[in-house]
C-alpha atoms as a PDB file:
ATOM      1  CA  UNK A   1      78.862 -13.943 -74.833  1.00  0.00           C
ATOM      2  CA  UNK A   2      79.809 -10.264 -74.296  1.00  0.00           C
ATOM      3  CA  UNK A   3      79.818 -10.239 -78.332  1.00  0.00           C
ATOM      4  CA  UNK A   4      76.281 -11.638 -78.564  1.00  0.00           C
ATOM      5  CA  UNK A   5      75.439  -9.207 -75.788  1.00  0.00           C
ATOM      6  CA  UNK A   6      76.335  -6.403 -77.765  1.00  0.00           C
ATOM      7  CA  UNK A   7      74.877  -7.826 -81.497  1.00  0.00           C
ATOM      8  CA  UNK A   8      71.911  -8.182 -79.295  1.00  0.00           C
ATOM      9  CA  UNK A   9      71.274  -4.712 -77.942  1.00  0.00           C
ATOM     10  CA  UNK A  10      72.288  -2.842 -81.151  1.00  0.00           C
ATOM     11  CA  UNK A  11      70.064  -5.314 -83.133  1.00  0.00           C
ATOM     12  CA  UNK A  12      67.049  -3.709 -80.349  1.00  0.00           C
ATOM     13  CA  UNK A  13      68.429  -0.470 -81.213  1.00  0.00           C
ATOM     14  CA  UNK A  14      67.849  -0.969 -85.208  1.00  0.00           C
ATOM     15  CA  UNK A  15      64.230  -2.309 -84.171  1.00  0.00           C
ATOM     16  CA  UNK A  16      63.739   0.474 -81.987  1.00  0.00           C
ATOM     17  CA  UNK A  17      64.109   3.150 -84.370  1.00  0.00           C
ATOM     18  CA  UNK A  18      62.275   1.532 -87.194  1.00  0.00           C
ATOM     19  CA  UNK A  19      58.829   0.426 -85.362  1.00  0.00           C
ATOM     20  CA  UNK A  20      59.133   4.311 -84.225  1.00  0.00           C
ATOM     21  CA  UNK A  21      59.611   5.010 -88.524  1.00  0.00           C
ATOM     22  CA  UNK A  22      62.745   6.625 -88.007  1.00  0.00           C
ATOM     23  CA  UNK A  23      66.457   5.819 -89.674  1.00  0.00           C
ATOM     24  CA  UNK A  24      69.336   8.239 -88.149  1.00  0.00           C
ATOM     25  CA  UNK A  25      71.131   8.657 -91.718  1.00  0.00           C
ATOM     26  CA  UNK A  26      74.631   9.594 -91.861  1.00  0.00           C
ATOM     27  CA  UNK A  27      75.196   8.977 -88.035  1.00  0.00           C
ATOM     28  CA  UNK A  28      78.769  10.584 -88.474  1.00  0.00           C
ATOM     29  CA  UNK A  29      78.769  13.246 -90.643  1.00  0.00           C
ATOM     30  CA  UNK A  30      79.593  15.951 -88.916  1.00  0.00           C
ATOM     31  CA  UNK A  31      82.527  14.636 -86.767  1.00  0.00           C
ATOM     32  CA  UNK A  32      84.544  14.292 -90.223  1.00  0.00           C
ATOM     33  CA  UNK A  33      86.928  17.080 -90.205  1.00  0.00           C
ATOM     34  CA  UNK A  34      86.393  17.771 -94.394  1.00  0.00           C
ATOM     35  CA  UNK A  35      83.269  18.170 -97.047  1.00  0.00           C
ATOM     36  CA  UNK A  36      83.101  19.170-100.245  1.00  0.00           C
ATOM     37  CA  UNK A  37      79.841  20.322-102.070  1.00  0.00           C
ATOM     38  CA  UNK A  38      78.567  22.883-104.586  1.00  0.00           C
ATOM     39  CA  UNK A  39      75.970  25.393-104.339  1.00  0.00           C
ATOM     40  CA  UNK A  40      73.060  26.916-106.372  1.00  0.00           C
ATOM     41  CA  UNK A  41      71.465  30.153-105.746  1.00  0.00           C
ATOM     42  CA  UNK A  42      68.605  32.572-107.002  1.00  0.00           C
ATOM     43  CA  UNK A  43      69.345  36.283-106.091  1.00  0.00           C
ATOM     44  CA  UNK A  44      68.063  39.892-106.045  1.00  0.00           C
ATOM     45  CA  UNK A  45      70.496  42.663-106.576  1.00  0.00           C
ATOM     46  CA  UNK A  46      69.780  46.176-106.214  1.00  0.00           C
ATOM     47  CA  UNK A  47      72.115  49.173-105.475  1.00  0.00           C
ATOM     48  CA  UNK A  48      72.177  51.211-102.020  1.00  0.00           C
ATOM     49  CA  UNK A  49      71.989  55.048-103.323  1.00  0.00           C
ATOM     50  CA  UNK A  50      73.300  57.949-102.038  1.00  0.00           C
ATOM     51  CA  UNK A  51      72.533  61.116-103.610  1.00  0.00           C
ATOM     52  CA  UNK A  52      74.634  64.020-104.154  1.00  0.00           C
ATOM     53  CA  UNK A  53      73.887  67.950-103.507  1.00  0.00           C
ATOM     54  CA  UNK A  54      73.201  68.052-107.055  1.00  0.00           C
ATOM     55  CA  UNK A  55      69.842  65.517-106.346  1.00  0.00           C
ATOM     56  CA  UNK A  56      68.636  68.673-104.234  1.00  0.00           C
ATOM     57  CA  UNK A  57      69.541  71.355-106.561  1.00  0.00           C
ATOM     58  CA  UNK A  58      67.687  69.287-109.524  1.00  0.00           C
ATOM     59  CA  UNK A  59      70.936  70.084-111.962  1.00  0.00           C
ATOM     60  CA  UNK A  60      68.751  73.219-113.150  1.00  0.00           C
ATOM     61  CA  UNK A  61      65.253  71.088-113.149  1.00  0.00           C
ATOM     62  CA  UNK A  62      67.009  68.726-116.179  1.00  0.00           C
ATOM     63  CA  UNK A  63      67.227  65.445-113.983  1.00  0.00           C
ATOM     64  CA  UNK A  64      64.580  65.200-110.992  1.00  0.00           C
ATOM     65  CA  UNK A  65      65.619  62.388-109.459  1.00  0.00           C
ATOM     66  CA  UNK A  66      67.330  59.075-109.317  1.00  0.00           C
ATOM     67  CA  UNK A  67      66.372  55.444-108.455  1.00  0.00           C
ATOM     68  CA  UNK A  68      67.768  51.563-107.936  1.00  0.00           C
ATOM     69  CA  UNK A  69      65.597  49.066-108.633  1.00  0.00           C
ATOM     70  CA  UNK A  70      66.329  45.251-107.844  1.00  0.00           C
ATOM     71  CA  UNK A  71      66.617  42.749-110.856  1.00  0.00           C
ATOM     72  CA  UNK A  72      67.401  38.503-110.495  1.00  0.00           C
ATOM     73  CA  UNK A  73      70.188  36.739-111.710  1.00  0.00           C
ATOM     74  CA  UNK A  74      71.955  32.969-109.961  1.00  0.00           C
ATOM     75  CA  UNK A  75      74.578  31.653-108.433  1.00  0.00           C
ATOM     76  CA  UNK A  76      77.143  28.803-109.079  1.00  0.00           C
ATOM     77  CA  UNK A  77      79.924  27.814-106.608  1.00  0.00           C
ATOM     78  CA  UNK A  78      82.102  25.116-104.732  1.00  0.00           C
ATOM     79  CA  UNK A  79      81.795  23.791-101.078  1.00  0.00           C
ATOM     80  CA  UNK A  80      84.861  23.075 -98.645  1.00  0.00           C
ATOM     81  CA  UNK A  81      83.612  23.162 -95.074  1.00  0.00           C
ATOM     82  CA  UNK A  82      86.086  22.884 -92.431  1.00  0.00           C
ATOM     83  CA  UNK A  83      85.100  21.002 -88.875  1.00  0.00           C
ATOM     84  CA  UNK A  84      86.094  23.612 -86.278  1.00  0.00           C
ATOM     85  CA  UNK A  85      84.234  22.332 -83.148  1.00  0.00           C
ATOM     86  CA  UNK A  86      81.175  20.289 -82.225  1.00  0.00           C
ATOM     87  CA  UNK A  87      78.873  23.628 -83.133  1.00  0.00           C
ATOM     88  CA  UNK A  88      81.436  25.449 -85.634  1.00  0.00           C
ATOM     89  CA  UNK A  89      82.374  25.095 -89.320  1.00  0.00           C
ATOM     90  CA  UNK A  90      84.170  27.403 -91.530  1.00  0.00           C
ATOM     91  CA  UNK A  91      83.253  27.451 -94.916  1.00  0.00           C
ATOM     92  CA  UNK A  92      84.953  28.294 -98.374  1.00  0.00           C
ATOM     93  CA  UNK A  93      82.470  28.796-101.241  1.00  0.00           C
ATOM     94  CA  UNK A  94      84.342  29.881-104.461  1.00  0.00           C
ATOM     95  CA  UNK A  95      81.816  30.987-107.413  1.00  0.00           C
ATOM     96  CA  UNK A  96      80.448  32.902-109.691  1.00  0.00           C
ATOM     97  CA  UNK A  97      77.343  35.309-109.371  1.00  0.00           C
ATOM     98  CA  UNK A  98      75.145  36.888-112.035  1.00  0.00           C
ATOM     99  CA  UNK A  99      74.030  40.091-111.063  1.00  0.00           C
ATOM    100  CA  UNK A 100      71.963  43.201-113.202  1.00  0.00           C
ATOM    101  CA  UNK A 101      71.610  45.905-111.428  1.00  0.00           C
ATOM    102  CA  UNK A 102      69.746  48.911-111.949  1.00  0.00           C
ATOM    103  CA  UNK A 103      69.452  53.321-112.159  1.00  0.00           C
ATOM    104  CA  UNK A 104      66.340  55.135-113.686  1.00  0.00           C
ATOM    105  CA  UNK A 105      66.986  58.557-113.288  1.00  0.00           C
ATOM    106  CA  UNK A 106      63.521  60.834-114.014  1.00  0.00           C
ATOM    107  CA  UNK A 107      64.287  63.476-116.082  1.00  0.00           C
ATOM    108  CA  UNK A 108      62.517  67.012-117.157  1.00  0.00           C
ATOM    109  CA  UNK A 109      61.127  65.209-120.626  1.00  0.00           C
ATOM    110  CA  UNK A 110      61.689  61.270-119.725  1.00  0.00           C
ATOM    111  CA  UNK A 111      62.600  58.564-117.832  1.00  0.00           C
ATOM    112  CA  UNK A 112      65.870  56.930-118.787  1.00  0.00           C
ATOM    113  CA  UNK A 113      67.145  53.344-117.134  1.00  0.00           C
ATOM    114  CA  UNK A 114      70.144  52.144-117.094  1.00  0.00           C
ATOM    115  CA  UNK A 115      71.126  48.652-116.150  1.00  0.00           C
ATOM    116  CA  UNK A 116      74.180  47.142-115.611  1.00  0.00           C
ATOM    117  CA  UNK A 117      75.174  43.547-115.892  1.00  0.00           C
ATOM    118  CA  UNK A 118      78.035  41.610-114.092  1.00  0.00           C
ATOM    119  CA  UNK A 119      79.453  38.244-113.860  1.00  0.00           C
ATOM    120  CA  UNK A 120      81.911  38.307-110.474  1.00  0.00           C
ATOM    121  CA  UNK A 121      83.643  35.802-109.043  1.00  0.00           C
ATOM    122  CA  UNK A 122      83.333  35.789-105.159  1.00  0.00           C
ATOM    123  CA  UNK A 123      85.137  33.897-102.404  1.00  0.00           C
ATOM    124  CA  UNK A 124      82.790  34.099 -99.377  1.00  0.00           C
ATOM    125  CA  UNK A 125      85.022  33.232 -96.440  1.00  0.00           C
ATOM    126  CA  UNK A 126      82.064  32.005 -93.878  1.00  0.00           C
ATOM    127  CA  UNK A 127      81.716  31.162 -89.956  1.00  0.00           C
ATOM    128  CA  UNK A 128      78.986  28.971 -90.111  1.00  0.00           C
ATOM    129  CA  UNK A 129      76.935  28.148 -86.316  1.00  0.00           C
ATOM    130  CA  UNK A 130      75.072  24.998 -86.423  1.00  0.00           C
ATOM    131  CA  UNK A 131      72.471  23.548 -84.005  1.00  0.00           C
ATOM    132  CA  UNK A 132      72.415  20.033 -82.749  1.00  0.00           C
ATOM    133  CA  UNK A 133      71.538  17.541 -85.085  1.00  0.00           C
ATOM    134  CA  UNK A 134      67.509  16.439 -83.974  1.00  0.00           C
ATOM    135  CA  UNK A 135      67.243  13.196 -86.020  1.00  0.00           C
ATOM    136  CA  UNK A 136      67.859  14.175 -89.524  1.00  0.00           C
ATOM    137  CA  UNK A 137      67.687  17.380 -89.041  1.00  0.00           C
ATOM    138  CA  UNK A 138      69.541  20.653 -87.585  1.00  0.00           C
ATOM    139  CA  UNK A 139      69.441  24.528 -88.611  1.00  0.00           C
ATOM    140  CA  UNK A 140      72.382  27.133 -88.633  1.00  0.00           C
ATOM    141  CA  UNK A 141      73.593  30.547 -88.575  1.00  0.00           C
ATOM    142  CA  UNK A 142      76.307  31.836 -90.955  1.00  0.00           C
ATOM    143  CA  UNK A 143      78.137  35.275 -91.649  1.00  0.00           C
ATOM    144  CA  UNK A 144      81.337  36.506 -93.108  1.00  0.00           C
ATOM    145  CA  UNK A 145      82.629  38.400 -95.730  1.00  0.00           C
ATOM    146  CA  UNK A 146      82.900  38.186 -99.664  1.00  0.00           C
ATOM    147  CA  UNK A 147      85.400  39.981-102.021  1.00  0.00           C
ATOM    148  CA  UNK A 148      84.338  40.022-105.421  1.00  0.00           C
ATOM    149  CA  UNK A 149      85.812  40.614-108.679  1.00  0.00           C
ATOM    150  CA  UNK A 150      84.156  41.673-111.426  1.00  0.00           C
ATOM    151  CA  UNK A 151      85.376  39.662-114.706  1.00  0.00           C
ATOM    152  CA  UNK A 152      82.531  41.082-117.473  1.00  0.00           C
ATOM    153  CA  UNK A 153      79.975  43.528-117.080  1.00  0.00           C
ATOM    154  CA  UNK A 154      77.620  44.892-119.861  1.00  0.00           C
ATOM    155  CA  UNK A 155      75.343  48.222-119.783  1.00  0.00           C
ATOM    156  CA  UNK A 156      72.248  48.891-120.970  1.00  0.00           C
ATOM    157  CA  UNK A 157      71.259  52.636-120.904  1.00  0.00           C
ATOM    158  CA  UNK A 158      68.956  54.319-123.189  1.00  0.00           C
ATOM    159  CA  UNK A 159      71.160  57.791-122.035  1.00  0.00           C
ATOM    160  CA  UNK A 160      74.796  58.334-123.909  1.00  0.00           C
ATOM    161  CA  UNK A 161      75.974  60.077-120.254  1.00  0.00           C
ATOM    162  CA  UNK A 162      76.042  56.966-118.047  1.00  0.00           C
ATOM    163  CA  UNK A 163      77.215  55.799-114.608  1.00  0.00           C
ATOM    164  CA  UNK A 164      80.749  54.074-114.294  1.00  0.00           C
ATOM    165  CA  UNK A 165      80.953  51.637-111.557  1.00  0.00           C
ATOM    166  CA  UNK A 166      84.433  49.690-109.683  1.00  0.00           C
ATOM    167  CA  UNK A 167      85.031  46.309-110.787  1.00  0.00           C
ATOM    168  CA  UNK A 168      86.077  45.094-107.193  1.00  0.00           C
ATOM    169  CA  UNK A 169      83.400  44.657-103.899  1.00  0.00           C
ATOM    170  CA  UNK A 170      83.573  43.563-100.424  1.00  0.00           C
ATOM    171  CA  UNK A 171      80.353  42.744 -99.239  1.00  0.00           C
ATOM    172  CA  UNK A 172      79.837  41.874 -95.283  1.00  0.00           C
ATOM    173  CA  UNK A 173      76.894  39.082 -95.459  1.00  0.00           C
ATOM    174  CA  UNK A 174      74.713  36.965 -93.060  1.00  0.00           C
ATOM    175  CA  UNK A 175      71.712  34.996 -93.512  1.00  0.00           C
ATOM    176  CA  UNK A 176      70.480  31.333 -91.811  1.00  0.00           C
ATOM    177  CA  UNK A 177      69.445  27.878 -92.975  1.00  0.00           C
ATOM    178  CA  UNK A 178      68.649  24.351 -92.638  1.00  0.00           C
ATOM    179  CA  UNK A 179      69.855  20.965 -93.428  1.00  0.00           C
ATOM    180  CA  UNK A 180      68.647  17.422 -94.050  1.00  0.00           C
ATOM    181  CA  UNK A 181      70.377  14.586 -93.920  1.00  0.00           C
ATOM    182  CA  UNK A 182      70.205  11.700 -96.487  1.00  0.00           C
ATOM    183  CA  UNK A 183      71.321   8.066 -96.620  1.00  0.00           C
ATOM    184  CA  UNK A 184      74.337   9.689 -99.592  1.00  0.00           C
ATOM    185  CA  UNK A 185      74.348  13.467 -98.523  1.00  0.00           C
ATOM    186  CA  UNK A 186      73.172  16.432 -96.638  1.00  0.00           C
ATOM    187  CA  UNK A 187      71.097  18.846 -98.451  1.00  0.00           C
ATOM    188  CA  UNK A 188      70.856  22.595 -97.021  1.00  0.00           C
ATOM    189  CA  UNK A 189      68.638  25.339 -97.689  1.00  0.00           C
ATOM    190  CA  UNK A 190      70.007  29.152 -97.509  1.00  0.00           C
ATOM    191  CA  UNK A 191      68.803  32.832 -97.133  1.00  0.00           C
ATOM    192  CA  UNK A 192      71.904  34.918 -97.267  1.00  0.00           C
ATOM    193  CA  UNK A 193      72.016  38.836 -97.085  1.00  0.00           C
ATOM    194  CA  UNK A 194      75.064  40.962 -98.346  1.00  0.00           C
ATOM    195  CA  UNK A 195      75.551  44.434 -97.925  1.00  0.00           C
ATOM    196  CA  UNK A 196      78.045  45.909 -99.967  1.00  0.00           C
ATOM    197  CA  UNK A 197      81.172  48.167 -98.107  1.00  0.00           C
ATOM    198  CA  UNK A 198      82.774  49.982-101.162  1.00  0.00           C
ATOM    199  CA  UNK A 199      81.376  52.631-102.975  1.00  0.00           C
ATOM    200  CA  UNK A 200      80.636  51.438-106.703  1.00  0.00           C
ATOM    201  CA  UNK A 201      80.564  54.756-108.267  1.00  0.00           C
ATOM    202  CA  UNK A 202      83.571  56.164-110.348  1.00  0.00           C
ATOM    203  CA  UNK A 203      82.350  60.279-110.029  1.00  0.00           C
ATOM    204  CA  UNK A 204      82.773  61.157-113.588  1.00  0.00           C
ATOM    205  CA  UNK A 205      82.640  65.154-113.576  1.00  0.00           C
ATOM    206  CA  UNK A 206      81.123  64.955-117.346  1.00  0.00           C
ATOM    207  CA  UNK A 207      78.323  62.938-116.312  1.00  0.00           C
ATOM    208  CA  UNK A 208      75.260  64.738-114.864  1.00  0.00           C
ATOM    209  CA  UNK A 209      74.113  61.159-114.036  1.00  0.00           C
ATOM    210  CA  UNK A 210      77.145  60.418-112.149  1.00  0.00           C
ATOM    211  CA  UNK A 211      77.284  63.416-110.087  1.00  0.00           C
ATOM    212  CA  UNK A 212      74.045  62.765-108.633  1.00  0.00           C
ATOM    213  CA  UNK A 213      75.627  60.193-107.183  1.00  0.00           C
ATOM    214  CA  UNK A 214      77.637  60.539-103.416  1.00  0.00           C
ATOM    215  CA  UNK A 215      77.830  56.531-103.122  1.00  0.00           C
ATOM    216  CA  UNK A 216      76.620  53.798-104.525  1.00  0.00           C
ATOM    217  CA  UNK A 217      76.916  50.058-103.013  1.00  0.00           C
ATOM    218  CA  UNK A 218      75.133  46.792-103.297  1.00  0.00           C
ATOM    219  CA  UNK A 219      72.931  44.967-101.793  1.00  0.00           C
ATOM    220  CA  UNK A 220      71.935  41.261-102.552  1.00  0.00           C
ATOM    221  CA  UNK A 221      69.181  38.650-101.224  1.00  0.00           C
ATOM    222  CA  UNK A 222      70.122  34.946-102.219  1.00  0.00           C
ATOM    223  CA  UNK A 223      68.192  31.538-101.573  1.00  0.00           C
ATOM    224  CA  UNK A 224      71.106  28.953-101.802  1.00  0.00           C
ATOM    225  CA  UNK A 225      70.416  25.144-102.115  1.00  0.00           C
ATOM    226  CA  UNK A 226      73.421  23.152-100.835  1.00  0.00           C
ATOM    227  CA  UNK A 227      74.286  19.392-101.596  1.00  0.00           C
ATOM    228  CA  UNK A 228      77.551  18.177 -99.707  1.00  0.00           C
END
């Protein structure tokens, strides 16, 4: 009896949510202590400039000035997401990033541009904040930090005297999101910020280019889609 009781009000339940058109999907998803996923991303990199005394003193009127501009490039990586409490993940998200970057530095006769082009692999270690799940639905917070090593970069410059930058980057980064949830997975859609903390520039005292540089770091703006 107590069986047919309980057949009987989940069998309500079902009906319930479909005359309303709604189908909870993945009910219990997020009390499982492990995912795995992979990411794709779309991102704008620029540098953060500095500039040097010499930027001021115009090196003698040869070079006037000096400028980053941002250029795109994407973003391939791994998922492991770690259940840490009701409202708290911790995510791992090995990958690689492809990144150009870009100097034009105005001089007395031209304007010369160099860019520079990178393949790093990163290991964003992430706290990740998530709302409560409304239906099939929920939106979250995330921040942490991202070492990077640089594994092939490739400069274009249209100058023989150009800028030599660190193959190595810790970048602090932030950003927010949403997810869905499917019948076979949740998908997630991500704006993530990083700001570089180390100073990309390798002064070479040869380089007039270089030593209008003080520091140099990098900035990035990335839309991540997430499938787990």
């Amino acid at each position: 009896m107590f069986g047919w009781i309980a057949v009987a009000g989940h069998s309500q339940t079902v009906q319930g949510q479909r005359s309303k058109g709604f189908t909870s999907n993945l009910p219990n998803y997020d009390s499982h202590l492990l995912h795995y996923g992979f990411s794709m991303g779309i991102n704008s990199a620029t540098y953060v400039m500095t500039q040097s005394s010499f930027y001021t003193q115009n090196l003698g009127d040869s070079i006037k000035s000096a400028n980053a501009f941002a250029s795109p490039g994407f973003n391939l990586g791994l998922i492991l997401n770690i259940r840490l409490h009701e409202n708290f993940d911790f995510r791992f998200q090995p990958g690689v990033g492809f990144y150009t970057r870009g100097v034009t530095f105005v001089t007395k006769n031209n304007t010369l541009t160099q860019n520079v082009e990178t393949a790093v692999i990163e290991m964003p270690l992430l706290l990740k904040y998530k709302s409560d799940r409304k239906k099939n639905f929920s939106m979250y917070l995330i921040g942490g930090v991202n070492p990077g090593f640089a594994t092939f970069y490739k400069r274009k410059e249209s100058t023989p005297n150009q800028i030599t930058t660190n193959n190595v980057d810790l970048c602090l980064e932030y950003g927010f999101g949403f997810s869905i949830y499917y019948p076979y997975f949740r998908f997630s859609s991500e704006i993530r910020f990083s700001h570089g903390i180390v100073n990309m520039n390798i002064p070479d005292p040869n380089s007039p280019y270089s030593q209008m540089i003080q520091r140099l770091t990098t900035h990035t703006v990335t839309w991540y889609i997430i499938f787990e």
